[in-house]
C-alpha atoms as a PDB file:
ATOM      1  CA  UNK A   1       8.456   5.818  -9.049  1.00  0.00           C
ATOM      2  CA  UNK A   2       8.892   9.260  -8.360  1.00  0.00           C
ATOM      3  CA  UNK A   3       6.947  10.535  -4.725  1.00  0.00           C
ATOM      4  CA  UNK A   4       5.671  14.098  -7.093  1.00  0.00           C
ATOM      5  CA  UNK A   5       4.494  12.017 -10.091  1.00  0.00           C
ATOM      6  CA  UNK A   6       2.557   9.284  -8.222  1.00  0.00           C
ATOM      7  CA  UNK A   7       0.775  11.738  -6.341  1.00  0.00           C
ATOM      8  CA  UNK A   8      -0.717  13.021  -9.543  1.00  0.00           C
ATOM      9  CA  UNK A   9      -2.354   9.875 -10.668  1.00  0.00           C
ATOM     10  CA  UNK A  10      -5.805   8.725 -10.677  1.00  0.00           C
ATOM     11  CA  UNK A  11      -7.244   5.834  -8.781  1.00  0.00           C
ATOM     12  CA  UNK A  12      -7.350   2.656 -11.230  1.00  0.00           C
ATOM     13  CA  UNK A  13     -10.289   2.417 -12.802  1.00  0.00           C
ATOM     14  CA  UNK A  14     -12.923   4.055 -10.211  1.00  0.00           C
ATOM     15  CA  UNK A  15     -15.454   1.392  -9.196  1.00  0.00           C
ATOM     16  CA  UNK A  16     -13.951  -1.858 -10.320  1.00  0.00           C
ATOM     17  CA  UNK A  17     -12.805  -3.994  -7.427  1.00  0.00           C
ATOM     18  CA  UNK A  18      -9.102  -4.123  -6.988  1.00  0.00           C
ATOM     19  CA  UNK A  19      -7.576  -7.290  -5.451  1.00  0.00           C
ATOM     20  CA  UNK A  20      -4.605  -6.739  -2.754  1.00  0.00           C
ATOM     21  CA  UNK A  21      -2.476 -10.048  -1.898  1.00  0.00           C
ATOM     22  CA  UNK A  22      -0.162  -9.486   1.217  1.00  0.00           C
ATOM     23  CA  UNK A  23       2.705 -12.094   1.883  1.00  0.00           C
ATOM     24  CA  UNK A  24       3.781 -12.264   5.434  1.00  0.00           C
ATOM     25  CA  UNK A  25       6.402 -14.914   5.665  1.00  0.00           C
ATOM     26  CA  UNK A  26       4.654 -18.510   4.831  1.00  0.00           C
ATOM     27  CA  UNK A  27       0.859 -16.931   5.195  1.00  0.00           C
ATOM     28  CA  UNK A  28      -0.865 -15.157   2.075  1.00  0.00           C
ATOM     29  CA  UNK A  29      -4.066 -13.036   2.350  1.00  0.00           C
ATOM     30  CA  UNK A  30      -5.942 -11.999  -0.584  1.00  0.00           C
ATOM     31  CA  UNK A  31      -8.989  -9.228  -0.127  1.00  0.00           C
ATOM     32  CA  UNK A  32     -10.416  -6.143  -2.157  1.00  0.00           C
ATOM     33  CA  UNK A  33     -10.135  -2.768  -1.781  1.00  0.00           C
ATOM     34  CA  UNK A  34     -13.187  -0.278  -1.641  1.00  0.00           C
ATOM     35  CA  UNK A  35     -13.143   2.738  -4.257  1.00  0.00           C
ATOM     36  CA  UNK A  36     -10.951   5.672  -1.932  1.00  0.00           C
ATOM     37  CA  UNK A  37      -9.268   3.249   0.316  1.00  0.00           C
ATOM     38  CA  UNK A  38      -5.855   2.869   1.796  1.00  0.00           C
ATOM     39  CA  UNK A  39      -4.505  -0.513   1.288  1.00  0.00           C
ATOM     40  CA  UNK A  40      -4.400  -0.637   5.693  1.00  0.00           C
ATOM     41  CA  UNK A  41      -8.078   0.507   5.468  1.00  0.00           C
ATOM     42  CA  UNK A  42      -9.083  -2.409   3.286  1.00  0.00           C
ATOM     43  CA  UNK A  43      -6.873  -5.089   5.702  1.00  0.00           C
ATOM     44  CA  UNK A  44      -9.076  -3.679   8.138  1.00  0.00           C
ATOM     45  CA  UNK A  45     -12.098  -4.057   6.535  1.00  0.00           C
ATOM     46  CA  UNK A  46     -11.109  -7.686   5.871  1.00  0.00           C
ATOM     47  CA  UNK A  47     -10.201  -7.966   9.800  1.00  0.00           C
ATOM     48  CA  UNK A  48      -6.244  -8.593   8.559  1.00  0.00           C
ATOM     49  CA  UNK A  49      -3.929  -7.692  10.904  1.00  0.00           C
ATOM     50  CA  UNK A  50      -0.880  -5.469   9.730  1.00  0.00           C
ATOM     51  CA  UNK A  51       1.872  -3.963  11.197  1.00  0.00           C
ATOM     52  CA  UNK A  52       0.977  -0.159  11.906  1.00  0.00           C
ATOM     53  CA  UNK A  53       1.067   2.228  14.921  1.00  0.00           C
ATOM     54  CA  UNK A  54       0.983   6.188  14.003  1.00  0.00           C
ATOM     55  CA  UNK A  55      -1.237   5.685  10.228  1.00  0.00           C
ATOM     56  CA  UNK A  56      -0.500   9.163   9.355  1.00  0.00           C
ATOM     57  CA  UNK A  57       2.404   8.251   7.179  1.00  0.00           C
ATOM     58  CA  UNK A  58       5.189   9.267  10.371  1.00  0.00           C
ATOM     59  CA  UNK A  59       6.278   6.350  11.828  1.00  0.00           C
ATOM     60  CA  UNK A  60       7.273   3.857   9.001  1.00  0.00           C
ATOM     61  CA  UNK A  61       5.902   0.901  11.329  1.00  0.00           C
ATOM     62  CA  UNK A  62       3.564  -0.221   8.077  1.00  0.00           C
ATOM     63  CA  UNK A  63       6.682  -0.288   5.606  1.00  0.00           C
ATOM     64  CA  UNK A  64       6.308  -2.955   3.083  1.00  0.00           C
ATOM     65  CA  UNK A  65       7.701  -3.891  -0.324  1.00  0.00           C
ATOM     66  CA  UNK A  66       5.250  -3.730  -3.548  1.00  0.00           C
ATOM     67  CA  UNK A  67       6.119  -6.469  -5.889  1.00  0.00           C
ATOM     68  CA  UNK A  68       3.010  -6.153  -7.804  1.00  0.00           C
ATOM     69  CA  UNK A  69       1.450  -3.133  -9.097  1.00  0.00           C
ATOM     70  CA  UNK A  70       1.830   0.664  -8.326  1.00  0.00           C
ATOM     71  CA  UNK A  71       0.301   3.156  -5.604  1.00  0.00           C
ATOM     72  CA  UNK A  72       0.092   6.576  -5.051  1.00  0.00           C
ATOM     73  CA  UNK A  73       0.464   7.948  -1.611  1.00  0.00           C
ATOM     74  CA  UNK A  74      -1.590  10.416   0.509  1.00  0.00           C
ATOM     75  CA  UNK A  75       1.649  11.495   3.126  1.00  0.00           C
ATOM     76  CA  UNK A  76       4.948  10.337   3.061  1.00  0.00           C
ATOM     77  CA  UNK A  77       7.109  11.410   5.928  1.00  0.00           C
ATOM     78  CA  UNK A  78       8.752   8.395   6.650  1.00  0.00           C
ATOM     79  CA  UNK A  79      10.585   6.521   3.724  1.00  0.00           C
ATOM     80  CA  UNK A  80      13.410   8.749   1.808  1.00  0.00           C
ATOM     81  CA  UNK A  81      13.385   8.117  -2.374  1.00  0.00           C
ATOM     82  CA  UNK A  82      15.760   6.000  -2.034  1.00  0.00           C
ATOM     83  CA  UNK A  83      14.098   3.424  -0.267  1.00  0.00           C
ATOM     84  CA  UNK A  84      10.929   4.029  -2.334  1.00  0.00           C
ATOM     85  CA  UNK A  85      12.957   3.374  -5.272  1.00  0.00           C
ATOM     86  CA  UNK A  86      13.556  -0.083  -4.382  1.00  0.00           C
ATOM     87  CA  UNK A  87      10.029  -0.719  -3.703  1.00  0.00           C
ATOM     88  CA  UNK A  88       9.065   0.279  -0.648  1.00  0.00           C
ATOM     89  CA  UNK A  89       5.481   1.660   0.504  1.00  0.00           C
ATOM     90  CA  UNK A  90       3.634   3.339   3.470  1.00  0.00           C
ATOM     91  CA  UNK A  91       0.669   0.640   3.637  1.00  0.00           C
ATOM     92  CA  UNK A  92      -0.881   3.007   5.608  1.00  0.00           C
ATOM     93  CA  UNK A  93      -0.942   5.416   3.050  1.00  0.00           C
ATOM     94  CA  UNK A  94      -0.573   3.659  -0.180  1.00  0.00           C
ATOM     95  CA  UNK A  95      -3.810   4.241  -2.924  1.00  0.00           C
ATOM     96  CA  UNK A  96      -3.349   1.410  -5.703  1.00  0.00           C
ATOM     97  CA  UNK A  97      -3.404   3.029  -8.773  1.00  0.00           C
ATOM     98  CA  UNK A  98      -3.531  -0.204 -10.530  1.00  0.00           C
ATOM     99  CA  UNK A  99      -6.095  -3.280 -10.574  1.00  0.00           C
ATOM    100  CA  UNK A 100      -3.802  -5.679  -8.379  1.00  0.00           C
ATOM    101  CA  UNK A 101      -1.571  -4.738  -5.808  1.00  0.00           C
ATOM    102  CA  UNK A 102       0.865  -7.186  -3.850  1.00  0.00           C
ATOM    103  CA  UNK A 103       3.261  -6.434  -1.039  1.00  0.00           C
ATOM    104  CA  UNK A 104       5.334  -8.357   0.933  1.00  0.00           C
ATOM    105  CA  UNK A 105       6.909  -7.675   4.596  1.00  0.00           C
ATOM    106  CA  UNK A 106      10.126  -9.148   4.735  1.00  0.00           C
ATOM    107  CA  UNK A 107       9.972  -9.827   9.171  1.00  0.00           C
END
């Protein structure tokens, strides 16, 4: 997934709930995302801790591997394309663009 091309794609389907599953080590948590939405947003919102710090896309503190789904992203100054080519995401930043979304933090 190209950086340029993802940026240019609508939300999925605008007002349908989209489920987000996060796998950290042996624990799972499943929640929805609200319509507009950062994936860290909606953790938030479901009082799920994640890794973060600067949430402006900087830092890379949030990175995370997507094995489900696709997402767009609002800033990117952390991850270079090749590491997002192998799957990895700014949860901080990262807009599903699909109707589930998984990603999985691999400490």
């Amino acid at each position: 997934m190209s950086e340029e091309s993802s940026l240019q794609q609508p939300e999925a389907n605008p007002g349908q709930p989209i489920v987000i599953t996060v796998v950290r080590g042996d624990d799972r948590y499943e929640f929805d995302r609200e319509e507009g939405e950062s994936l860290m947003a909606a953790a938030d919102r479901a009082q799920i801790h994640l890794p973060s710090s600067c949430r402006s896309g900087y830092c890379g503190t949030c990175m995370a591997r997507i094995t489900e789904g696709e997402v767009t992203f609002d800033e990117n100054h952390a991850l270079a394309g090749k590491v997002m080519s192998e799957g990895y995401i700014l949860v901080c930043q990262a807009i599903p663009l699909t109707e589930r979304v998984t990603i999985e933090y691999e400490f």
